[in-house]
Structures are given as structure tokens and as C-alpha cells.
N, C-alpha and C. Protein backbone atom coordinates (compact mmCIF):
# COMPACT_ATOMS: atom_id res chain seq x y z
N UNK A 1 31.96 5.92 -6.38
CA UNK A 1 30.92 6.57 -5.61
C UNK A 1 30.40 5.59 -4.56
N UNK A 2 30.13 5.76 -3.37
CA UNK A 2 29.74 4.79 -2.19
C UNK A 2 27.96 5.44 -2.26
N UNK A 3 27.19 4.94 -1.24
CA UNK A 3 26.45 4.70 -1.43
C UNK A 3 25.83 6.26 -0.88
N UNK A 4 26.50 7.07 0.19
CA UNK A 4 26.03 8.35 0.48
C UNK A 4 25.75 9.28 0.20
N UNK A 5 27.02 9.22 -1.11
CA UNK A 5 26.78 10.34 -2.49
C UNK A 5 25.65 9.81 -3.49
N UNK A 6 25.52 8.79 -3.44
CA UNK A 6 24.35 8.21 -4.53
C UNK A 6 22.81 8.48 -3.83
N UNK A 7 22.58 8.77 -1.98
CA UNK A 7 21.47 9.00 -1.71
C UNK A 7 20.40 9.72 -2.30
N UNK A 8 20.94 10.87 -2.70
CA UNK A 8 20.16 12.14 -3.18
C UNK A 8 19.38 11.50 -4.60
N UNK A 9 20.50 10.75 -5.46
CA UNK A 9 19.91 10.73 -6.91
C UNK A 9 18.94 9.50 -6.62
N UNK A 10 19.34 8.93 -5.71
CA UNK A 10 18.29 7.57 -5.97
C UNK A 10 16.85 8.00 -5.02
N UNK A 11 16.88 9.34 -3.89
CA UNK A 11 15.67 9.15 -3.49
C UNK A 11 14.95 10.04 -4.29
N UNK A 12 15.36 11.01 -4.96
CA UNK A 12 14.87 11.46 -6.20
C UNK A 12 13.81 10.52 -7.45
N UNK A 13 15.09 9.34 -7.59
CA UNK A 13 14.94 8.77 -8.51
C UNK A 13 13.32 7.71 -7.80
N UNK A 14 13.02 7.69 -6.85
CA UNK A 14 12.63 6.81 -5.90
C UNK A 14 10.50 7.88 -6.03
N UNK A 15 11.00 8.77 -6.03
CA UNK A 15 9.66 9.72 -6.37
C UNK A 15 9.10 9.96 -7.42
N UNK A 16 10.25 9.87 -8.79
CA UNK A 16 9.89 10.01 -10.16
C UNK A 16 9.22 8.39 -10.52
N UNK A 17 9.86 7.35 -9.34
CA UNK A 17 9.20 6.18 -9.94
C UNK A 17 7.98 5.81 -9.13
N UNK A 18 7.65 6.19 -8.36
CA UNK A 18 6.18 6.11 -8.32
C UNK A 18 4.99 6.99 -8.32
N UNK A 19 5.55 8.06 -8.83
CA UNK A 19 4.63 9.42 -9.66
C UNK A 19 4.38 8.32 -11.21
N UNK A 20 5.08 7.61 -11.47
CA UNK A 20 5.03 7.20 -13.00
C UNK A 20 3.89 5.99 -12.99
N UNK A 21 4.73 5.58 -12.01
CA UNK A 21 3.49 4.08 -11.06
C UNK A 21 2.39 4.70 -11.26
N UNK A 22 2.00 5.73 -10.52
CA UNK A 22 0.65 5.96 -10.30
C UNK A 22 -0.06 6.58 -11.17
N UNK A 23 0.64 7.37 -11.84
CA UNK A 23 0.59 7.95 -13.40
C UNK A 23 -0.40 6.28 -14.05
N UNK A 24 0.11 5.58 -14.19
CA UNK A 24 -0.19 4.46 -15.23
C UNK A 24 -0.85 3.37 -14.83
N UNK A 25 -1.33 3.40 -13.38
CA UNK A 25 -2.51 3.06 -12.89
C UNK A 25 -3.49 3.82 -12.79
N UNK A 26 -3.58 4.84 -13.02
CA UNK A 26 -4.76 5.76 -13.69
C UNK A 26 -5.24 5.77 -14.49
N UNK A 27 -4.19 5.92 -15.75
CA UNK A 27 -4.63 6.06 -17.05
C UNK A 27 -5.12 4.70 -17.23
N UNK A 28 -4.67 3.32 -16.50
CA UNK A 28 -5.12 2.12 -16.90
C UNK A 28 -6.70 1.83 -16.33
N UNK A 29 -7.58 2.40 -15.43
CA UNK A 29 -8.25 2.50 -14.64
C UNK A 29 -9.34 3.40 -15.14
N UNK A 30 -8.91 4.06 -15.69
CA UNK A 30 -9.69 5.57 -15.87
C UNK A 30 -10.00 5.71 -17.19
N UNK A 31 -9.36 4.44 -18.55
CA UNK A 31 -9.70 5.03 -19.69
C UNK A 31 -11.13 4.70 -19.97
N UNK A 32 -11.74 5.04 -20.87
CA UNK A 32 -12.84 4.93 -21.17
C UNK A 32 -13.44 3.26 -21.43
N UNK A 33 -12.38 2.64 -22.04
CA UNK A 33 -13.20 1.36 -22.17
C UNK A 33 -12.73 0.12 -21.03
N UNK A 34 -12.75 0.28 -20.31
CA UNK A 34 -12.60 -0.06 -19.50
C UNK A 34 -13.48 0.20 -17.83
N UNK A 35 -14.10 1.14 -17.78
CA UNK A 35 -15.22 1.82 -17.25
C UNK A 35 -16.56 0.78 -16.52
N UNK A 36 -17.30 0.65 -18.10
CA UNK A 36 -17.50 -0.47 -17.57
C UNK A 36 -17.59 -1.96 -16.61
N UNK A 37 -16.64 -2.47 -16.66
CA UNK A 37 -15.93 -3.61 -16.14
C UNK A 37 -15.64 -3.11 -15.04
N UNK A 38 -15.53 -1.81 -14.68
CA UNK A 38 -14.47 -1.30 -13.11
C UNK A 38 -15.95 -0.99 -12.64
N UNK A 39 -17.11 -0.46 -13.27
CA UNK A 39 -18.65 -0.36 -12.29
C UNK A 39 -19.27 -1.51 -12.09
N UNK A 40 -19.33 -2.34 -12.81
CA UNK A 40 -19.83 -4.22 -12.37
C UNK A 40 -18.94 -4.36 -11.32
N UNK A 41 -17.69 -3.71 -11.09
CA UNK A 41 -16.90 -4.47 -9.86
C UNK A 41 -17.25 -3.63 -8.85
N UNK A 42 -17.70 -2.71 -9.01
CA UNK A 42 -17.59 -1.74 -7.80
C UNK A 42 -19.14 -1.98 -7.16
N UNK A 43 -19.98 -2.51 -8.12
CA UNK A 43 -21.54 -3.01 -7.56
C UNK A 43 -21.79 -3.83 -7.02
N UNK A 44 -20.72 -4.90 -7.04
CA UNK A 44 -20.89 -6.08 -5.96
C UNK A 44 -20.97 -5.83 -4.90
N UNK A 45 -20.71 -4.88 -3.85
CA UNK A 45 -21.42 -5.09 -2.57
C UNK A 45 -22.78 -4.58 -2.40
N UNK A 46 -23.07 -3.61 -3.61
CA UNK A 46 -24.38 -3.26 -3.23
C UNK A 46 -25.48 -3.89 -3.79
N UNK A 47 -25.20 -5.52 -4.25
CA UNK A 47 -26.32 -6.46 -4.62
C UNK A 47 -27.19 -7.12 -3.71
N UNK A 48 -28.46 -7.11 -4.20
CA UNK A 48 -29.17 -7.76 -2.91
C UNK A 48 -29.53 -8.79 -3.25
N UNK A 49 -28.82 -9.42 -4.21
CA UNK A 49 -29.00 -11.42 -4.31
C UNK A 49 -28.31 -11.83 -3.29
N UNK A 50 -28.63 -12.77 -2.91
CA UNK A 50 -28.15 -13.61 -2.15
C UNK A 50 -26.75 -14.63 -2.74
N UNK A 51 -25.61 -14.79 -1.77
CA UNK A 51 -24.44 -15.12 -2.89
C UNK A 51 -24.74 -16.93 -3.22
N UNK A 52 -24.43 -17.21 -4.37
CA UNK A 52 -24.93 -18.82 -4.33
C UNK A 52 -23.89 -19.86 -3.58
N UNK A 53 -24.62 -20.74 -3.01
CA UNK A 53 -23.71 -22.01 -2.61
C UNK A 53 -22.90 -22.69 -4.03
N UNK A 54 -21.70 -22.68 -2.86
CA UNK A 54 -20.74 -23.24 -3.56
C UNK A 54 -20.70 -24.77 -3.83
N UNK A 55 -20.50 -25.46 -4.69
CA UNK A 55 -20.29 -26.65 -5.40
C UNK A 55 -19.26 -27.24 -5.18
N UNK A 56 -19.37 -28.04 -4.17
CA UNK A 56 -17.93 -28.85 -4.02
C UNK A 56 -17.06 -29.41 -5.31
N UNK A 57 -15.89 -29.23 -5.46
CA UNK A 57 -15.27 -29.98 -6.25
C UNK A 57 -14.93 -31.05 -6.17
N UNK A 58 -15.23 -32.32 -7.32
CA UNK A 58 -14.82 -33.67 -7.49
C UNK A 58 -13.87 -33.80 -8.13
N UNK A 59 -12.85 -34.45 -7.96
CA UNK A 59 -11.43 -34.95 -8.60
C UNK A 59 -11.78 -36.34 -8.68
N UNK A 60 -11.48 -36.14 -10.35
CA UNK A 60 -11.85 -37.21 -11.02
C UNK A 60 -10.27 -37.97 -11.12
């Protein structure tokens, strides 16, 4: 088989794999315990602290 006859199955194959992708970044995103942790991240821009100065690093 050359590669012209193989087009069809692989762009097929090419849609089932990132329906699955995205499938399982959902469910990883979206389950319940995890929720949490994804709203602390999503609140960081709407904090009104001020961000702290950074601490230079010493190499010891």
C-alpha cells in the first residue's frame, strides 16, 4: 500500500485521535476533585494584592 491509499484511514484515524485528546482533557479538568485547584488558578488575575518582590538567588 503507498501512501495515497492509506490517506483516507489515517485522516480518519487523525480525528478519532483528537476527539479522544480532548475527550481526556476534560474529563481530567472537569472531575470533581480537582475543581478546586483549577478555581485558585483561575483567580489569580482577579487578586488585588500586590505581586511580591522577588528574592534574588544566592549560589552557594
Amino acid at each position: 500500500m503507498d501512501l495515497f491509499a492509506l490517506y483516507p484511514l489515517l485522516k480518519a484515524a487523525w480525528v478519532v485521535w483528537f476527539f479522544a485528546l480532548f475527550s481526556f482533557i476534560l474529563f481530567r479538568v472537569l472531575r470533581p476533585g480537582r475543581r478546586q485547584a483549577y478555581q485558585m488558578l483561575a483567580d489569580i488575575p482577579l487578586r488585588d494584592e500586590a505581586p511580591r518582590a522577588r528574592q534574588p538567588q544566592r549560589s552557594i
